[in-house]
C-alpha atoms as a PDB file:
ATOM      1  CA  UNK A   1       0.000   0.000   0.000  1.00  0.00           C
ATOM      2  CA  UNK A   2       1.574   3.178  -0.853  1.00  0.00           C
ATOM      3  CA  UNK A   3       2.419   5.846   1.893  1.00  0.00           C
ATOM      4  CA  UNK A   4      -0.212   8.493   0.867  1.00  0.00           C
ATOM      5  CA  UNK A   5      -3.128   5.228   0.881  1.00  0.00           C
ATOM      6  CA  UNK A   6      -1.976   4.005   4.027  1.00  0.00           C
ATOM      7  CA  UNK A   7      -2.428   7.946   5.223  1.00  0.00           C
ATOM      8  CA  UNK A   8      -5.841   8.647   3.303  1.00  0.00           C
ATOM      9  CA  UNK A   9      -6.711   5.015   5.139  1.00  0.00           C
ATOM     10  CA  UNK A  10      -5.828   5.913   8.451  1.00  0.00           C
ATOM     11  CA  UNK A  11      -8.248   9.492   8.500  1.00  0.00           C
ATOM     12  CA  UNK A  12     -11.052   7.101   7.112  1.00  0.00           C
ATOM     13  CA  UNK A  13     -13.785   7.035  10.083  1.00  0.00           C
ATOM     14  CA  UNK A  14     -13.038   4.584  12.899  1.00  0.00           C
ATOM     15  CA  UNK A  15     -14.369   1.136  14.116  1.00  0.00           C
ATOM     16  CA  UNK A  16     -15.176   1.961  17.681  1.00  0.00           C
ATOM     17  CA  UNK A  17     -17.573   4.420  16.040  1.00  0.00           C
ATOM     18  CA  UNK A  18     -16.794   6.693  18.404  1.00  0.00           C
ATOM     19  CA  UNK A  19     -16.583   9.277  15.696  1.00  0.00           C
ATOM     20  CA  UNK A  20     -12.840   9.472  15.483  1.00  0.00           C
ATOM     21  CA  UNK A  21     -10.496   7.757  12.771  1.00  0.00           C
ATOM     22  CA  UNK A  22      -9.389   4.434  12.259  1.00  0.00           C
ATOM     23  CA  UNK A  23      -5.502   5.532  13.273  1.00  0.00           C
ATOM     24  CA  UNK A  24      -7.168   7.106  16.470  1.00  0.00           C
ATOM     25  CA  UNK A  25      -8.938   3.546  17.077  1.00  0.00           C
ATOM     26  CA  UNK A  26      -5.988   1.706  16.440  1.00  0.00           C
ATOM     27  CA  UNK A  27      -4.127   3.920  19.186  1.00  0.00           C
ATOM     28  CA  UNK A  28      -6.287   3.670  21.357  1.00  0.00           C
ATOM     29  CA  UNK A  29      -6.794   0.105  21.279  1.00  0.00           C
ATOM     30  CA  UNK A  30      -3.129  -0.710  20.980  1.00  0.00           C
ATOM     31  CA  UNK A  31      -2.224   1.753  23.702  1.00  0.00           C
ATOM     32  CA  UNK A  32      -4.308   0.107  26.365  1.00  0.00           C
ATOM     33  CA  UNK A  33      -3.257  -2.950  25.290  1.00  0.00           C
ATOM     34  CA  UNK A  34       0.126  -2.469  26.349  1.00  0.00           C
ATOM     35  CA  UNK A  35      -1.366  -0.844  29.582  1.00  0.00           C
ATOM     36  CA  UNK A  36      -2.379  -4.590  30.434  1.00  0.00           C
ATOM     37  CA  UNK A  37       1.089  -5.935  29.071  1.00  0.00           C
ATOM     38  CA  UNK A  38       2.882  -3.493  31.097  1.00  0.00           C
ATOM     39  CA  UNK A  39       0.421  -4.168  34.556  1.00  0.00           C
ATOM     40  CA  UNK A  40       0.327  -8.005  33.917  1.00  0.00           C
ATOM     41  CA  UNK A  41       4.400  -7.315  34.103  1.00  0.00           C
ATOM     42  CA  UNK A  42       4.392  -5.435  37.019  1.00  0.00           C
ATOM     43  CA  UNK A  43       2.091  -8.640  38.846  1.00  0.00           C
ATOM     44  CA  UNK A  44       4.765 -10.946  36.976  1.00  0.00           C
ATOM     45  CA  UNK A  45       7.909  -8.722  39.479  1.00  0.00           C
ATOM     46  CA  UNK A  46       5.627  -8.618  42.436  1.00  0.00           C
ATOM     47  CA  UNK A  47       5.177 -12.235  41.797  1.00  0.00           C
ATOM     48  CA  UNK A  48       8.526 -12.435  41.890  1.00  0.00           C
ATOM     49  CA  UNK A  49       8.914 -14.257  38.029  1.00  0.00           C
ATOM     50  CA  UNK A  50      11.623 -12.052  36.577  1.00  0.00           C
ATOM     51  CA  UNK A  51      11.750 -13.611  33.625  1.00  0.00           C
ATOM     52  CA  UNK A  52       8.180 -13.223  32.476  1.00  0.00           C
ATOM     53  CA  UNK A  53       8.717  -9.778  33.832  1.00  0.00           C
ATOM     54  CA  UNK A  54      11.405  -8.764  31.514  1.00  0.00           C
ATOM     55  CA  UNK A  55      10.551 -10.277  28.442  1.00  0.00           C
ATOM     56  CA  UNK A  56       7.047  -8.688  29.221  1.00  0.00           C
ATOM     57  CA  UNK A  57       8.089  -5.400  29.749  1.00  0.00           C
ATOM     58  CA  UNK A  58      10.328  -5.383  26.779  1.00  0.00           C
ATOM     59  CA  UNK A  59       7.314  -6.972  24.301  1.00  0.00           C
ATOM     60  CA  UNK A  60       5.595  -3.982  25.709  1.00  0.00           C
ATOM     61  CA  UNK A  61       8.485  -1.391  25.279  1.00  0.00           C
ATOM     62  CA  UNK A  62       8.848  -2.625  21.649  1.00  0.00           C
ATOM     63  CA  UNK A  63       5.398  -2.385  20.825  1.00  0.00           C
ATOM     64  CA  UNK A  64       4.453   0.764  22.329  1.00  0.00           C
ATOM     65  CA  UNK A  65       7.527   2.307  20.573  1.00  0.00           C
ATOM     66  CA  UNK A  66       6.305   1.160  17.270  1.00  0.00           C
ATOM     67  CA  UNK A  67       2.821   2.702  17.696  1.00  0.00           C
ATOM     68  CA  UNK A  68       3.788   5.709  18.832  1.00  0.00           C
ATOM     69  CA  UNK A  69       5.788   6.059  16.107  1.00  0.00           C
ATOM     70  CA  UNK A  70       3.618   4.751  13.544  1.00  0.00           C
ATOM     71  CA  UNK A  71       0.139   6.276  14.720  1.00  0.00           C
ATOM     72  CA  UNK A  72       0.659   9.125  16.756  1.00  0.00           C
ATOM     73  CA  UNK A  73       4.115  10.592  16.481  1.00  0.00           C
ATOM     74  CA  UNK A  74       2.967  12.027  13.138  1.00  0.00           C
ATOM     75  CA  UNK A  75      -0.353  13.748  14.186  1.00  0.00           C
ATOM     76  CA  UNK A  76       1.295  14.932  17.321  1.00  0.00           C
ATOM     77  CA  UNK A  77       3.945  16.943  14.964  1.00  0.00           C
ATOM     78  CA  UNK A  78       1.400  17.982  13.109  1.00  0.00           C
ATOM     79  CA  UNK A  79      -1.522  19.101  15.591  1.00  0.00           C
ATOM     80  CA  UNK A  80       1.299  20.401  18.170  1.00  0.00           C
ATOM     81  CA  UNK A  81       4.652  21.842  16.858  1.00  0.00           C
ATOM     82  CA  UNK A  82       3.316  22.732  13.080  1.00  0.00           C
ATOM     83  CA  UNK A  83      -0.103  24.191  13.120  1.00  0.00           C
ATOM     84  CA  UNK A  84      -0.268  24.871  17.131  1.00  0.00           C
ATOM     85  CA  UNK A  85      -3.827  25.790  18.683  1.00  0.00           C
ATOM     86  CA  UNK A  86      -6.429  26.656  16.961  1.00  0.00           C
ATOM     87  CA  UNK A  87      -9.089  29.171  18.063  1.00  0.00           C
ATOM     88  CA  UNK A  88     -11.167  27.602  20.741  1.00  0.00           C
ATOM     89  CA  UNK A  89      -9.267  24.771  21.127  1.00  0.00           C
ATOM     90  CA  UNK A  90      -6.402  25.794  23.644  1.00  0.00           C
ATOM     91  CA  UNK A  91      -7.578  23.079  26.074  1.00  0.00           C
ATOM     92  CA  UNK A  92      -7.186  20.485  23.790  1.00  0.00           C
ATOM     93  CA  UNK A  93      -4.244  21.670  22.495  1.00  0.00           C
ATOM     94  CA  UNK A  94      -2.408  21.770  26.105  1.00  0.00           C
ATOM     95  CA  UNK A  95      -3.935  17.931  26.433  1.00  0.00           C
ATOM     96  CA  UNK A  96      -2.626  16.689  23.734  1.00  0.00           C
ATOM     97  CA  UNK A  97       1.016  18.299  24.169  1.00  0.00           C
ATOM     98  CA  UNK A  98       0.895  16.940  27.712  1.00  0.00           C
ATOM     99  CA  UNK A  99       0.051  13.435  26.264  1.00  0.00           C
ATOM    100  CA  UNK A 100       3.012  13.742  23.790  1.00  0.00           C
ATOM    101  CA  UNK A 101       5.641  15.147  25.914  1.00  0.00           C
ATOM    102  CA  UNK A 102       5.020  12.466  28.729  1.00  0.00           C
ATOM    103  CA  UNK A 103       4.390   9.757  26.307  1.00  0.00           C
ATOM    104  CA  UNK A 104       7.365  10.904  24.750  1.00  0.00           C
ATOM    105  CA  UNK A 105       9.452  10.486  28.078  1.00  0.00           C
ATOM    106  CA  UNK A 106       7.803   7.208  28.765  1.00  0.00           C
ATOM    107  CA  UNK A 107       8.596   5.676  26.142  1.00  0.00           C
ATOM    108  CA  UNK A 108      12.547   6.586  25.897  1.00  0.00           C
ATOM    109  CA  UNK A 109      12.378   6.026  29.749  1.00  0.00           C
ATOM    110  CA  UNK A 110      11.016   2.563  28.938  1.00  0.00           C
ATOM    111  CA  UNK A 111      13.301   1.755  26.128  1.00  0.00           C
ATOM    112  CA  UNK A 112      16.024   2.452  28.408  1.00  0.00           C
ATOM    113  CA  UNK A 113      15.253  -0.006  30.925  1.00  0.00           C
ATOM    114  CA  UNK A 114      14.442  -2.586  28.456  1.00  0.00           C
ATOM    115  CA  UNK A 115      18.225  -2.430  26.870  1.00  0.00           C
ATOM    116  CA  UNK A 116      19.369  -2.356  30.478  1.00  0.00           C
ATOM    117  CA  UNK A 117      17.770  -5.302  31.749  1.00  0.00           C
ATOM    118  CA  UNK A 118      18.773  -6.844  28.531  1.00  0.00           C
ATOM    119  CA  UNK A 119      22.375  -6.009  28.894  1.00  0.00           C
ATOM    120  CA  UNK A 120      22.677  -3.774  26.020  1.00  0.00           C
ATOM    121  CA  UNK A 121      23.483  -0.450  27.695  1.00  0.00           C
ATOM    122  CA  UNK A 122      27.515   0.493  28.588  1.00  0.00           C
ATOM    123  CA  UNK A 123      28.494  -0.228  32.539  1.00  0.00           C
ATOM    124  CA  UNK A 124      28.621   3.391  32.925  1.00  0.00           C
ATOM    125  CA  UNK A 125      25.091   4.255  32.514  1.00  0.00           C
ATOM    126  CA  UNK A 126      23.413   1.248  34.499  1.00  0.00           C
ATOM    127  CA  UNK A 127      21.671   1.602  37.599  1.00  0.00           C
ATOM    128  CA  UNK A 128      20.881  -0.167  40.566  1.00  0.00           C
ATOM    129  CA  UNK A 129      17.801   0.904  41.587  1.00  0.00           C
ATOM    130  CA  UNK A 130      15.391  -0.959  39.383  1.00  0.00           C
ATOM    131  CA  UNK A 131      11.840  -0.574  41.517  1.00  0.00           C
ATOM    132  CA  UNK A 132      12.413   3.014  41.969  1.00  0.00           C
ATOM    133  CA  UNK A 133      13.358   3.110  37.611  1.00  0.00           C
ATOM    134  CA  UNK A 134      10.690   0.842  36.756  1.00  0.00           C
ATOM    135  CA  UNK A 135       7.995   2.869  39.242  1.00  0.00           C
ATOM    136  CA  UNK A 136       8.509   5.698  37.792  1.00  0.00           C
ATOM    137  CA  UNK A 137       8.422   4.330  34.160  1.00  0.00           C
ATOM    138  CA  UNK A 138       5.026   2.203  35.148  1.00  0.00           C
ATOM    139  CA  UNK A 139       3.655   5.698  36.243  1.00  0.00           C
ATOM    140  CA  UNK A 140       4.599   7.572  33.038  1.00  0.00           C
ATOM    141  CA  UNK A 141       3.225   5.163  30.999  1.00  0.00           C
ATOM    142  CA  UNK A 142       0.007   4.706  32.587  1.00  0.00           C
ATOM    143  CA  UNK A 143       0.033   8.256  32.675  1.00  0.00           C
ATOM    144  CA  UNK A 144       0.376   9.264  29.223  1.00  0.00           C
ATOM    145  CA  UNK A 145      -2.506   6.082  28.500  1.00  0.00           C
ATOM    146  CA  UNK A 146      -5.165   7.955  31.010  1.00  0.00           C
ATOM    147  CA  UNK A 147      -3.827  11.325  29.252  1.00  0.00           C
ATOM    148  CA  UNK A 148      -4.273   9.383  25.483  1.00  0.00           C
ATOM    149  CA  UNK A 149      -8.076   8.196  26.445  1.00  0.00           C
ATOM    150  CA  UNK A 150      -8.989  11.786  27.557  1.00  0.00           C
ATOM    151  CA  UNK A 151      -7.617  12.906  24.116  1.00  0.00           C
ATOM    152  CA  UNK A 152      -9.438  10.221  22.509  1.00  0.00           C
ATOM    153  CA  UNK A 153     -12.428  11.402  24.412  1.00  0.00           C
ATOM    154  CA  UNK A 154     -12.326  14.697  23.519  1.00  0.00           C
ATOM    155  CA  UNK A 155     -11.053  14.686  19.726  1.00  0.00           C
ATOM    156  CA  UNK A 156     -13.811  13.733  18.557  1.00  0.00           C
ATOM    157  CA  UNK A 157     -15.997  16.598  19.683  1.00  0.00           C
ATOM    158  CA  UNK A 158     -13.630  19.103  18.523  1.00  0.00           C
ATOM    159  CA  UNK A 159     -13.172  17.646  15.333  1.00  0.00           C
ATOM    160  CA  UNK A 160     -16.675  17.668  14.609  1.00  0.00           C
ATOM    161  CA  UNK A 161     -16.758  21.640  15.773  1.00  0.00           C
ATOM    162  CA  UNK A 162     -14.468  21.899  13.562  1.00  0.00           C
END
């Protein structure tokens, strides 16, 4: 499928009929997706199955990495750093810059810990602490999801005003 296609495919309306697109769907649904991956993880540590933890976590990393890139990394350059707010829709605007700049920190936080716990970061830059890391990474991450389903929410609504 060529790129512009793909593109003219992904603004086509969405599947949860929800009144957004079918890229915002597939966010969505991907995103809290890897909200369960990530949580069933976190059980996996308390649990104390490192194993299944890591390779978990990583999955997760990996695939949230890959959607934010694919789905949303795009539209957030676009809505946010090219065209900026538009009249009326300040709000929205600061929501969905707050999504991007903590998803954006969550997910290089995350890949981070997923090349350290797979050995693929220099001795120099490891750390010890991995609950107090991986905390704050679980946080971010679920973060950014709540702050992803309240721009979900509320896209709709103003792209209709629109």
């Amino acid at each position: 499928m060529e790129y512009h296609a793909f593109h003219d495919w992904l603004t086509t309306p969405g599947f949860l009929h929800a009144g957004a697109t079918i890229g915002a769907d597939l966010a969505l649904v991907s995103m809290l997706f890897v909200a369960l991956l990530f949580t069933f993880g976190v059980i996996m540590a308390i649990k104390q199955h490192y194993e299944i933890h890591r390779w978990t976590q990583t999955t997760g990393v990996i695939f949230s990495t890959v959607i934010a890139g694919w789905l949303m990394a795009r539209g957030f350059a676009e809505e946010v750093i090219k065209e900026g707010p538009k009249p009326g829709g300040e709000v929205f605007y600061v929501l969905l810059a707050s999504h991007g700049v903590v998803g954006i920190i969550a997910v290089l936080l995350g890949v981070f810990i997923a090349l350290r716990a797979n050995g693929l970061v220099p001795k120099r830059l490891q750390f010890n602490n991995y609950k107090l890391v991986m905390r704050c990474s679980y946080g971010l991450y679920m973060l950014a999801v709540v702050l992803g389903v309240w721009v979900y929410v509320v896209m709709p609504d103003r792209v209709a005003a629109a």
